[in-house]
N, C-alpha and C. Protein backbone atom coordinates (compact mmCIF):
# COMPACT_ATOMS: atom_id res chain seq x y z
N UNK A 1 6.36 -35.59 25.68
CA UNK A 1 6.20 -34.53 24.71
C UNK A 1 6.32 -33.17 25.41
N UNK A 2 7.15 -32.28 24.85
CA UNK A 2 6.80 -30.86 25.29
C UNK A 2 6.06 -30.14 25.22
N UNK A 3 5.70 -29.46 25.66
CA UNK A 3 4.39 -28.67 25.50
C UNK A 3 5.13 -26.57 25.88
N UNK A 4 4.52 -26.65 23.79
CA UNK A 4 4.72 -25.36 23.93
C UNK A 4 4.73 -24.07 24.40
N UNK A 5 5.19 -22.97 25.09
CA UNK A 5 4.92 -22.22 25.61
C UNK A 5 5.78 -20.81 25.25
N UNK A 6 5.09 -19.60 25.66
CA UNK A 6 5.01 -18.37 24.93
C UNK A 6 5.29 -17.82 23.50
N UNK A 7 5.64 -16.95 22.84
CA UNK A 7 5.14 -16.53 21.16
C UNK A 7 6.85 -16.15 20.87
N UNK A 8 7.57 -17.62 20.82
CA UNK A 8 8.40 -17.62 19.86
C UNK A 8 8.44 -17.97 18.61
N UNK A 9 9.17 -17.73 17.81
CA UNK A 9 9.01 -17.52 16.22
C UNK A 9 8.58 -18.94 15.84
N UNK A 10 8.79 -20.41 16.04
CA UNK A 10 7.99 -21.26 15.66
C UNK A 10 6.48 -21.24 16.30
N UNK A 11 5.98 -20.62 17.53
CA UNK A 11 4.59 -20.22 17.48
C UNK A 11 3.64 -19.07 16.49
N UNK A 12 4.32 -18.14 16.90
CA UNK A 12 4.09 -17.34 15.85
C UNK A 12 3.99 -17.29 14.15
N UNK A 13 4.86 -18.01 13.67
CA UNK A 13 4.63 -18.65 12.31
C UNK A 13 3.43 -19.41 12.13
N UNK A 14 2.53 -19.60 13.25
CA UNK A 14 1.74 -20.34 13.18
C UNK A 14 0.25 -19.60 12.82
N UNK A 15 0.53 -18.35 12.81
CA UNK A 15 -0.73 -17.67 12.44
C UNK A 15 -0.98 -17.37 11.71
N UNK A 16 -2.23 -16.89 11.20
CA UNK A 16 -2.71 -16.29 9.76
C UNK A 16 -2.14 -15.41 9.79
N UNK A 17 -1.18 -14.74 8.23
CA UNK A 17 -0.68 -13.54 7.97
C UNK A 17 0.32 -13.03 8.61
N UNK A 18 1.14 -14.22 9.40
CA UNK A 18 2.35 -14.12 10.04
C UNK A 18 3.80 -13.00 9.24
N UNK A 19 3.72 -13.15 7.93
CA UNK A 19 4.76 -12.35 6.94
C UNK A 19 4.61 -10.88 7.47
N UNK A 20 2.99 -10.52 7.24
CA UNK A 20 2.64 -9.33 7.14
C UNK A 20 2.87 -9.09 8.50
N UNK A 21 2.57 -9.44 9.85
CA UNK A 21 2.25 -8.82 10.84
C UNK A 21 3.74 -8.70 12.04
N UNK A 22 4.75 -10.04 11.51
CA UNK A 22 5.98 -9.63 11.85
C UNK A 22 7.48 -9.51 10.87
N UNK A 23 7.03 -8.37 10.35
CA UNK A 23 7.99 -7.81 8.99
C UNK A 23 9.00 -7.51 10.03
N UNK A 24 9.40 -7.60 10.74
CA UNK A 24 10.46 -6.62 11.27
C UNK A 24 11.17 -7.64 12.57
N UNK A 25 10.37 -8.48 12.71
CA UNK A 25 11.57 -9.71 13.51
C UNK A 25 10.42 -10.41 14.70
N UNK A 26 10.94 -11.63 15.24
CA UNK A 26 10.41 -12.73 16.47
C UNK A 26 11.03 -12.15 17.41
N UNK A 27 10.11 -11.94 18.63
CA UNK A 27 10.55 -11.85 19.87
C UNK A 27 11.31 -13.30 20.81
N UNK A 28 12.02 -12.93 21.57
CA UNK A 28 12.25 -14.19 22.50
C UNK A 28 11.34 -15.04 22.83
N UNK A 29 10.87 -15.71 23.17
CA UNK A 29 9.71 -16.52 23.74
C UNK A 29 9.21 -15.75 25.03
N UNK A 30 10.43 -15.48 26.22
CA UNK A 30 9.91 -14.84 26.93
C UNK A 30 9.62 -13.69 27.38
N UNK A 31 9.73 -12.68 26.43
CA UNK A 31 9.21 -11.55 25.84
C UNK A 31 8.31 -11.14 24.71
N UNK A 32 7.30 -11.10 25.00
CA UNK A 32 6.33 -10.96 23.63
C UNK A 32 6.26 -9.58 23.48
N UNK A 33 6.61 -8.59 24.02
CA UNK A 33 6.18 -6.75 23.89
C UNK A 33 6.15 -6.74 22.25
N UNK A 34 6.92 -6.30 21.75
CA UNK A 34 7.13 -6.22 20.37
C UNK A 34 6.51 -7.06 19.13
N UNK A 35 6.13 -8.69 19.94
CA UNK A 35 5.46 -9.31 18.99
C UNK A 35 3.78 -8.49 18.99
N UNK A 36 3.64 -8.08 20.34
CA UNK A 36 1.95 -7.78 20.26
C UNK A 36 1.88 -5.78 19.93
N UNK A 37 2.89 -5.49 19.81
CA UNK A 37 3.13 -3.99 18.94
C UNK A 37 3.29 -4.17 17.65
N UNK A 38 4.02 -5.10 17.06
CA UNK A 38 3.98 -5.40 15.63
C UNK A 38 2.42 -5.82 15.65
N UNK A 39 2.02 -6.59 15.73
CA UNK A 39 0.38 -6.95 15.65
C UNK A 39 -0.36 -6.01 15.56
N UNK A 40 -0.25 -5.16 16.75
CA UNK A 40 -1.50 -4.03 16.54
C UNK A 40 -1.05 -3.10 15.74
N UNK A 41 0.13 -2.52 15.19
CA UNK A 41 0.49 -1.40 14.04
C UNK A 41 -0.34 -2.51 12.72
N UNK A 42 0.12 -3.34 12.87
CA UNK A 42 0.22 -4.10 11.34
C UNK A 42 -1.72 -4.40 11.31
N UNK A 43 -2.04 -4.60 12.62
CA UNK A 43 -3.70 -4.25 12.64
C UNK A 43 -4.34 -2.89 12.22
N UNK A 44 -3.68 -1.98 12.43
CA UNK A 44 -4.30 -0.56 12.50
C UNK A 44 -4.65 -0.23 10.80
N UNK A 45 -5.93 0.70 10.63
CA UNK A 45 -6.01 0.67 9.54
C UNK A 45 -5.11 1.56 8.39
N UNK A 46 -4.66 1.44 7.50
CA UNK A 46 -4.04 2.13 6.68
C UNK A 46 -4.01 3.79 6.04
N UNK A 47 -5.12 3.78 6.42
CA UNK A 47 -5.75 5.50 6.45
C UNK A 47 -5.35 6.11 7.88
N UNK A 48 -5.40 5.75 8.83
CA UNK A 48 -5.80 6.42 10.02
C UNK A 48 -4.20 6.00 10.69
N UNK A 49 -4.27 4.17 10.56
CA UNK A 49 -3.11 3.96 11.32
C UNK A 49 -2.20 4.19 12.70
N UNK A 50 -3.17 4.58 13.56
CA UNK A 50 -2.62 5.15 15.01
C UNK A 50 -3.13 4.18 16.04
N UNK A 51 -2.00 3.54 16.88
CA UNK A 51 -1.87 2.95 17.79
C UNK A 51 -1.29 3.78 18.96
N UNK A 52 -2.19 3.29 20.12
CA UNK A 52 -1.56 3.48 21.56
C UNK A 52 -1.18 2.33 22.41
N UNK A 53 -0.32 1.91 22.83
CA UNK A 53 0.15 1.21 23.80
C UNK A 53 0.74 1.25 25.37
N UNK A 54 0.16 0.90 26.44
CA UNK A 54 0.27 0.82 27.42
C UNK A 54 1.02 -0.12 27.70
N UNK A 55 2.49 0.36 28.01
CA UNK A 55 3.13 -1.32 28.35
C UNK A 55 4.23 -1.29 29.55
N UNK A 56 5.55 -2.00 29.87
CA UNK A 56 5.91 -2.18 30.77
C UNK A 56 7.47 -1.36 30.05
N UNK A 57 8.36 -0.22 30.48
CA UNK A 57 9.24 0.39 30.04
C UNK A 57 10.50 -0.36 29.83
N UNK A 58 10.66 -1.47 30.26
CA UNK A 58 11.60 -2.69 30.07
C UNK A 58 11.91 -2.91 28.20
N UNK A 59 10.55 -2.78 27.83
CA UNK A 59 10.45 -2.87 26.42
C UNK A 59 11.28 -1.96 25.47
N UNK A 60 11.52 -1.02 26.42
CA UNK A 60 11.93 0.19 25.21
C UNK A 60 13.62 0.17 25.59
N UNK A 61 14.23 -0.97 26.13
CA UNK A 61 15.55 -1.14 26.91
C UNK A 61 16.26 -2.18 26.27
N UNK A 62 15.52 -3.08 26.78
CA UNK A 62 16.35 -4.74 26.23
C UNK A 62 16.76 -4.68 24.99
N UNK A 63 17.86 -5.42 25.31
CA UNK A 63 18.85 -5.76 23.99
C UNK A 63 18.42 -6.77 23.18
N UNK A 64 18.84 -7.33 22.32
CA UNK A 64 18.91 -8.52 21.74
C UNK A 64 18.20 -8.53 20.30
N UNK A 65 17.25 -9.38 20.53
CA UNK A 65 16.15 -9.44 19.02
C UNK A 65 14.93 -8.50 19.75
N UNK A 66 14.63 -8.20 20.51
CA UNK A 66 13.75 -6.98 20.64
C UNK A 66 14.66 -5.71 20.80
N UNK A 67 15.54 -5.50 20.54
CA UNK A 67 16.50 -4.61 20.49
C UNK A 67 16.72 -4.01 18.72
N UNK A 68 16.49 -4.99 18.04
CA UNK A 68 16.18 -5.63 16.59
C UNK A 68 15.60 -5.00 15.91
N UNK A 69 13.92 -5.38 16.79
CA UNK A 69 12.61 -5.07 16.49
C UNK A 69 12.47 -3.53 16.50
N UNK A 70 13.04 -3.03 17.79
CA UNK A 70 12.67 -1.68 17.72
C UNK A 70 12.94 -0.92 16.92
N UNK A 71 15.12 -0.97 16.60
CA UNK A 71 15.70 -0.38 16.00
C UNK A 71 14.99 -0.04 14.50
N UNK A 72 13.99 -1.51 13.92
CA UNK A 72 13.39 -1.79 12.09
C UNK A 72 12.46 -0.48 12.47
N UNK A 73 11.58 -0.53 13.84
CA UNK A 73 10.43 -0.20 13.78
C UNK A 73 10.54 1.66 14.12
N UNK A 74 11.56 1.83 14.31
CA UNK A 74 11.68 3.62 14.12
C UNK A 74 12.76 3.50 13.06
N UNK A 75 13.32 2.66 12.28
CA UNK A 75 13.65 3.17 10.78
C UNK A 75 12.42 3.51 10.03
N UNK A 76 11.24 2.65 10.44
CA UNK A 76 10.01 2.78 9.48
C UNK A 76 9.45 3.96 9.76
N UNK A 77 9.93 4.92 10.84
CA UNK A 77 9.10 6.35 11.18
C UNK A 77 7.90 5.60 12.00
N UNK A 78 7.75 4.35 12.52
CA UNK A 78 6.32 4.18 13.08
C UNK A 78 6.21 5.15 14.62
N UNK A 79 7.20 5.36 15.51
CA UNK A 79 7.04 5.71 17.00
C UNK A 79 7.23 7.05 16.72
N UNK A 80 5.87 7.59 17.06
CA UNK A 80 5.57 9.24 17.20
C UNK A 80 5.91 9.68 18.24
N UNK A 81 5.61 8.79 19.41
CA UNK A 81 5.80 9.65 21.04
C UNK A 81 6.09 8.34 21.65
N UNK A 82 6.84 8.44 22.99
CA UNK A 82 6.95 8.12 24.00
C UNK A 82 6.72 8.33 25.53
N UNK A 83 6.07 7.87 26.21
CA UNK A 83 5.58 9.03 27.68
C UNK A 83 5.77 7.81 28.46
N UNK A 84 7.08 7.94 29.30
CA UNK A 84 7.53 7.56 30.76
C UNK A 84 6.27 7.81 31.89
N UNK A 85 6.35 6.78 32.36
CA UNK A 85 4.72 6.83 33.53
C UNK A 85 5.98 6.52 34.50
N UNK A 86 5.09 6.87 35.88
CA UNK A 86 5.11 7.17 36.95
C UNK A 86 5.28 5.45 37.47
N UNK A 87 6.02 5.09 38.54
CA UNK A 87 6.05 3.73 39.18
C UNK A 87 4.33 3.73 39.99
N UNK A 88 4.16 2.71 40.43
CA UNK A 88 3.06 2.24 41.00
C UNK A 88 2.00 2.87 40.28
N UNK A 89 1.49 2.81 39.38
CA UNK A 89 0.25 2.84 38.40
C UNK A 89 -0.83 2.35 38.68
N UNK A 90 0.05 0.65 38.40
CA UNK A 90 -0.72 -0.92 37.98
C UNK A 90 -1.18 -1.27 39.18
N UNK A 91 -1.89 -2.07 39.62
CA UNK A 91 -2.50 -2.73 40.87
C UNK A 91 -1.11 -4.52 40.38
N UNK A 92 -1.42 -4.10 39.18
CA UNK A 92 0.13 -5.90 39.27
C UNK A 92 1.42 -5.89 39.44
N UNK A 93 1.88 -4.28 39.61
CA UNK A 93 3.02 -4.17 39.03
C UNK A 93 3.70 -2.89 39.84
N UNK A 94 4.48 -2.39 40.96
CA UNK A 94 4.88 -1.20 41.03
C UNK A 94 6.08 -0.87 39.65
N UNK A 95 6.46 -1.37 39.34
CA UNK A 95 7.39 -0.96 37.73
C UNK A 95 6.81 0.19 37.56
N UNK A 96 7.55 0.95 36.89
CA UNK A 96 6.89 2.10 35.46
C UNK A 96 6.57 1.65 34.57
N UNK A 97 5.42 2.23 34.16
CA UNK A 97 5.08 1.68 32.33
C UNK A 97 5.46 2.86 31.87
N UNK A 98 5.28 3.03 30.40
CA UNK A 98 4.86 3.60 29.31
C UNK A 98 4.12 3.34 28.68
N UNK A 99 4.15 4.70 27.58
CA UNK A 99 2.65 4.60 26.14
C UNK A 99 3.69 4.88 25.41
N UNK A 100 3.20 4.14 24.30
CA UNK A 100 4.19 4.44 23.29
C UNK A 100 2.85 4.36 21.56
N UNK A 101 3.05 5.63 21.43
CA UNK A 101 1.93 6.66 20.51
C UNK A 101 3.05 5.91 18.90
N UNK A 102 2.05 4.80 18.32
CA UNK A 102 2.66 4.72 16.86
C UNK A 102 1.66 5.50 15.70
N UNK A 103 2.20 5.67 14.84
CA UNK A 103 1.39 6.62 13.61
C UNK A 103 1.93 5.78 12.20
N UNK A 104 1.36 4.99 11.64
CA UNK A 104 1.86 4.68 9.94
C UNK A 104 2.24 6.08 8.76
N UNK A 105 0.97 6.91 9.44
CA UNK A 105 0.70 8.79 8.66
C UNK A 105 1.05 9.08 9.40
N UNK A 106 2.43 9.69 9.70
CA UNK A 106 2.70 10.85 10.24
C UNK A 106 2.93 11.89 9.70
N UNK A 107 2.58 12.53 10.26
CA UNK A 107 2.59 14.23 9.54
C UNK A 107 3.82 14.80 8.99
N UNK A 108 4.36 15.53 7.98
CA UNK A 108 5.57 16.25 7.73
C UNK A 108 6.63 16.58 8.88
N UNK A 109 5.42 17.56 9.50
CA UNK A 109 6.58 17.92 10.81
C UNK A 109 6.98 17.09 11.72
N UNK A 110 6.18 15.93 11.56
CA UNK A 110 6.62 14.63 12.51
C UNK A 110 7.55 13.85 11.65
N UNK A 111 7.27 13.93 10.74
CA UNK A 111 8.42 12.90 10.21
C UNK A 111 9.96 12.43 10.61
N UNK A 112 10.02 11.17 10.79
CA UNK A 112 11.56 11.63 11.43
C UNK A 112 12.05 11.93 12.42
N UNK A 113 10.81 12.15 13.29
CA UNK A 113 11.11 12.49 14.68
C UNK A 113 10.43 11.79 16.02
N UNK A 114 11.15 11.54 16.67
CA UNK A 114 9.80 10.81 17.91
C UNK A 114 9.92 11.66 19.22
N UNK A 115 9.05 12.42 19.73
CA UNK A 115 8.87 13.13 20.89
C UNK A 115 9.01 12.03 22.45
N UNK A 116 9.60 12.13 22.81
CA UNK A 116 10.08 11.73 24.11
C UNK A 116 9.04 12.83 25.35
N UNK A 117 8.44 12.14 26.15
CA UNK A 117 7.79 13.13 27.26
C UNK A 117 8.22 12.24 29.01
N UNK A 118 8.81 12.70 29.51
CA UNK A 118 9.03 12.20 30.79
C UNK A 118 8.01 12.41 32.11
N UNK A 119 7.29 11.60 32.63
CA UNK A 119 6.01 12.08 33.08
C UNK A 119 6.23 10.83 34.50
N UNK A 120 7.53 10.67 34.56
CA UNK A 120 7.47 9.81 35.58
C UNK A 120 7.33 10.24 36.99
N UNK A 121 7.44 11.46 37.35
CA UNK A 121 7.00 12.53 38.07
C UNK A 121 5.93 12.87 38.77
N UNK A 122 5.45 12.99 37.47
CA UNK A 122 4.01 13.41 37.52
C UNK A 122 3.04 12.42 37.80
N UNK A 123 2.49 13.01 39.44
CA UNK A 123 1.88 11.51 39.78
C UNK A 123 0.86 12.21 41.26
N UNK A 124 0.18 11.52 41.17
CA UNK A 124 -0.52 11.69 43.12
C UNK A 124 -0.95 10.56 43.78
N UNK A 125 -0.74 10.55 45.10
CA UNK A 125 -1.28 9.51 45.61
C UNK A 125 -2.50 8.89 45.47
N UNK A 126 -2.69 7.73 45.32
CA UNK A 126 -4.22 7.04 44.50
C UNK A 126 -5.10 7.54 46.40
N UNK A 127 -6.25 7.97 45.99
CA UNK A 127 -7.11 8.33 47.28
C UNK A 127 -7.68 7.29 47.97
N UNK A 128 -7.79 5.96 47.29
CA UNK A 128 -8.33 5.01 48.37
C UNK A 128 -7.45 3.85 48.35
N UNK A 129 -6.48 3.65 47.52
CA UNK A 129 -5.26 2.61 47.59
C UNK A 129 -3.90 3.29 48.08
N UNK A 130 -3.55 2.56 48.98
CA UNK A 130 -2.46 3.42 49.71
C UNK A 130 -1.20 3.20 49.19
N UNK A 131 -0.99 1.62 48.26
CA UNK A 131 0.26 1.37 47.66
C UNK A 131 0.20 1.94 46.18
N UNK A 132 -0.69 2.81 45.77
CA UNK A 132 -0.94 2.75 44.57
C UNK A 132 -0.42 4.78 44.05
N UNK A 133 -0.16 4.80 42.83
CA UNK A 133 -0.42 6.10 42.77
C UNK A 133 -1.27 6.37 41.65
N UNK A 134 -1.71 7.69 41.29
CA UNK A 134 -2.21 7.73 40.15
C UNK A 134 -1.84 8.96 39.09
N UNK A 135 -2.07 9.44 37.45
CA UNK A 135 -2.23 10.29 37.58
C UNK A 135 -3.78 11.75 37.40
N UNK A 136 -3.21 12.49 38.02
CA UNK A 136 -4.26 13.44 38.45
C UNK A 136 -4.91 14.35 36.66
N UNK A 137 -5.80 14.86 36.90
CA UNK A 137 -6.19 15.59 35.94
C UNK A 137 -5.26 16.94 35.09
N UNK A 138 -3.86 17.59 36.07
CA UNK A 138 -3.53 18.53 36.07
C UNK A 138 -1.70 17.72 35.14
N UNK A 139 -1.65 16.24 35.63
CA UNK A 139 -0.61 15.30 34.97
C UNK A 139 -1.13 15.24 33.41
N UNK A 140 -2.73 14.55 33.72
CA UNK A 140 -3.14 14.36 32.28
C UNK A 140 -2.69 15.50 31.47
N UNK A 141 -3.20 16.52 32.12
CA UNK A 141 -3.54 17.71 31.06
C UNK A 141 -2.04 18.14 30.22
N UNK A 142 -0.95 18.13 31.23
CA UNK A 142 0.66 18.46 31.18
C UNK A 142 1.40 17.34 30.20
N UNK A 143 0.92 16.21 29.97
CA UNK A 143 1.06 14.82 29.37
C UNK A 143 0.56 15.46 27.39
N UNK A 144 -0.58 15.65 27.86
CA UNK A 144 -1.26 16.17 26.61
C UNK A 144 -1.46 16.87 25.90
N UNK A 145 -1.12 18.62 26.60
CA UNK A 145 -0.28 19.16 25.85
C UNK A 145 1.12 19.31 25.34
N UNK A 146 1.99 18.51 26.36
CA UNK A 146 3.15 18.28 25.69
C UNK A 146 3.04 17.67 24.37
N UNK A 147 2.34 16.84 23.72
CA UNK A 147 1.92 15.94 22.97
C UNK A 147 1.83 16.51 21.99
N UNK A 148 0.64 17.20 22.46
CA UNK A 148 -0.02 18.68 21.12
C UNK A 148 1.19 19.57 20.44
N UNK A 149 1.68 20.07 21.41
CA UNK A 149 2.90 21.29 20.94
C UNK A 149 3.51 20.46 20.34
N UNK A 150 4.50 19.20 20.59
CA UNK A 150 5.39 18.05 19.73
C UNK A 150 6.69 19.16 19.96
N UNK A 151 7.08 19.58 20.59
CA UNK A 151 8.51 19.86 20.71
C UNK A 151 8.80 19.83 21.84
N UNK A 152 10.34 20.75 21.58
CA UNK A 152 11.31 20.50 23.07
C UNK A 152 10.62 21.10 24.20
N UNK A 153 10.26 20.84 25.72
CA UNK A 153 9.87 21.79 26.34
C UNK A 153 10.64 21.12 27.74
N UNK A 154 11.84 22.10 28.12
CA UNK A 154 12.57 22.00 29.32
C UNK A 154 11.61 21.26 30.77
N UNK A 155 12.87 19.84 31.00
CA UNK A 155 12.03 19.76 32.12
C UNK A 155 10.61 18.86 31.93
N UNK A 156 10.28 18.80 30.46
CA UNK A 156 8.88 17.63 30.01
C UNK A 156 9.54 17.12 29.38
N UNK A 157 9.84 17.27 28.47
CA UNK A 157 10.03 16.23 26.77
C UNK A 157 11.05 17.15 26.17
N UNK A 158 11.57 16.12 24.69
CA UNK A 158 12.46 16.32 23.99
C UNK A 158 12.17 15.58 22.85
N UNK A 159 12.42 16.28 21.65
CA UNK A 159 12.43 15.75 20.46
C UNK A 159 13.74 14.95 20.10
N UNK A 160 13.62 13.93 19.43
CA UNK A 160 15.33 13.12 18.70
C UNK A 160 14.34 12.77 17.52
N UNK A 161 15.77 12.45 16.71
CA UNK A 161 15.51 11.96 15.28
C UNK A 161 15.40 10.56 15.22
N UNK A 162 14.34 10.11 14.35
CA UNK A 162 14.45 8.51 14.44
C UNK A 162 15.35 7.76 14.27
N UNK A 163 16.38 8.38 13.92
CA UNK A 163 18.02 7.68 13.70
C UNK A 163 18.89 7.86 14.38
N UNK A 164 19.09 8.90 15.33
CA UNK A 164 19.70 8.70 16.97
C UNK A 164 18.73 7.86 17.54
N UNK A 165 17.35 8.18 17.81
CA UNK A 165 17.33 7.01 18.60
C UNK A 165 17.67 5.69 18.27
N UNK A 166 17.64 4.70 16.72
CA UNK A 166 17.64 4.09 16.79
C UNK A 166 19.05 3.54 17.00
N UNK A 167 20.17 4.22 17.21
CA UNK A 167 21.50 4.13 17.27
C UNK A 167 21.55 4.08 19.09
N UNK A 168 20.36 4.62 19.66
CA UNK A 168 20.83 4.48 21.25
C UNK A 168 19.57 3.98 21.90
N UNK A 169 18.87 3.47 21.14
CA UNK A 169 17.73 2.55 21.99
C UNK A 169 18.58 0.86 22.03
């Protein structure tokens, strides 16, 4: 007998409220990013609706049926922001991650738009791990007001429309 392994669409069908929580498509088996972002938007509450995600930047690349997923999921206006992290973060991982800021309510002036912030840069050496980096209070702060303002600012971030990106993600 085989014995099943990772959250392809015959696992996943297997859960309570499976319709509701992947409206927008099955990941590969060996990619779940998108199955556990559909989850937590489709978790978030309906009033408030704001998710943050910490994940691995691979996600916001691959082709295929998570290529799919993304394209449904900024037709729906869900991805407010994006923020490129710095390599060596993780203690598991030198990769870059990202956050990727979803909103169900987004605001007027957000509508339609997803702020891009490049922060892969922005980084300091971790003070007691020598393979590690981190970022500093002066990254945070530059991360977060980019965020706040939500526009173009040379050199940080850039605004696109949810329909170029979804034509070049």
């Amino acid at each position: 007998m085989e014995i099943p392994y990772g959250y392809d669409e015959a696992v996943l069908k297997k859960a309570e409220f499976w319709k509701e929580r992947y409206k927008f498509g099955f990941t590969p088996r060996q990619s779940a990013d998108w199955a556990w972002i559909q989850h937590m938007v489709a978790s978030a509450s309906d009033e408030t609706g704001r998710v943050g995600v910490v994940i691995d930047n691979g996600c916001l690349f691959r082709g295929g049926k998570e290529k799919a997923i993304r394209t449904q999921v900024l037709k729906a206006n869900l991805i407010e922001a994006v923020i490129l992290l710095p390599e060596k973060l993780f203690y598991n991982t030198g990769a870059p991650g990202a956050i990727i800021l979803l909103n169900k309510n987004k605001s007027a002036e957000k509508k339609d738009k997803v702020l891009f912030i490049n922060a892969s840069k922005d980084y300091e050496q971790h003070p007691e791990v020598r393979k590690l980096n981190r970022l500093g209070d002066e990254h945070i702060k530059k991360i977060a007001d980019a965020y706040k303002v939500f526009q173009d600012i040379k050199g940080c971030c850039r605004m696109e429309g949810a329909y170029v990106c979804g034509r070049t993600t």
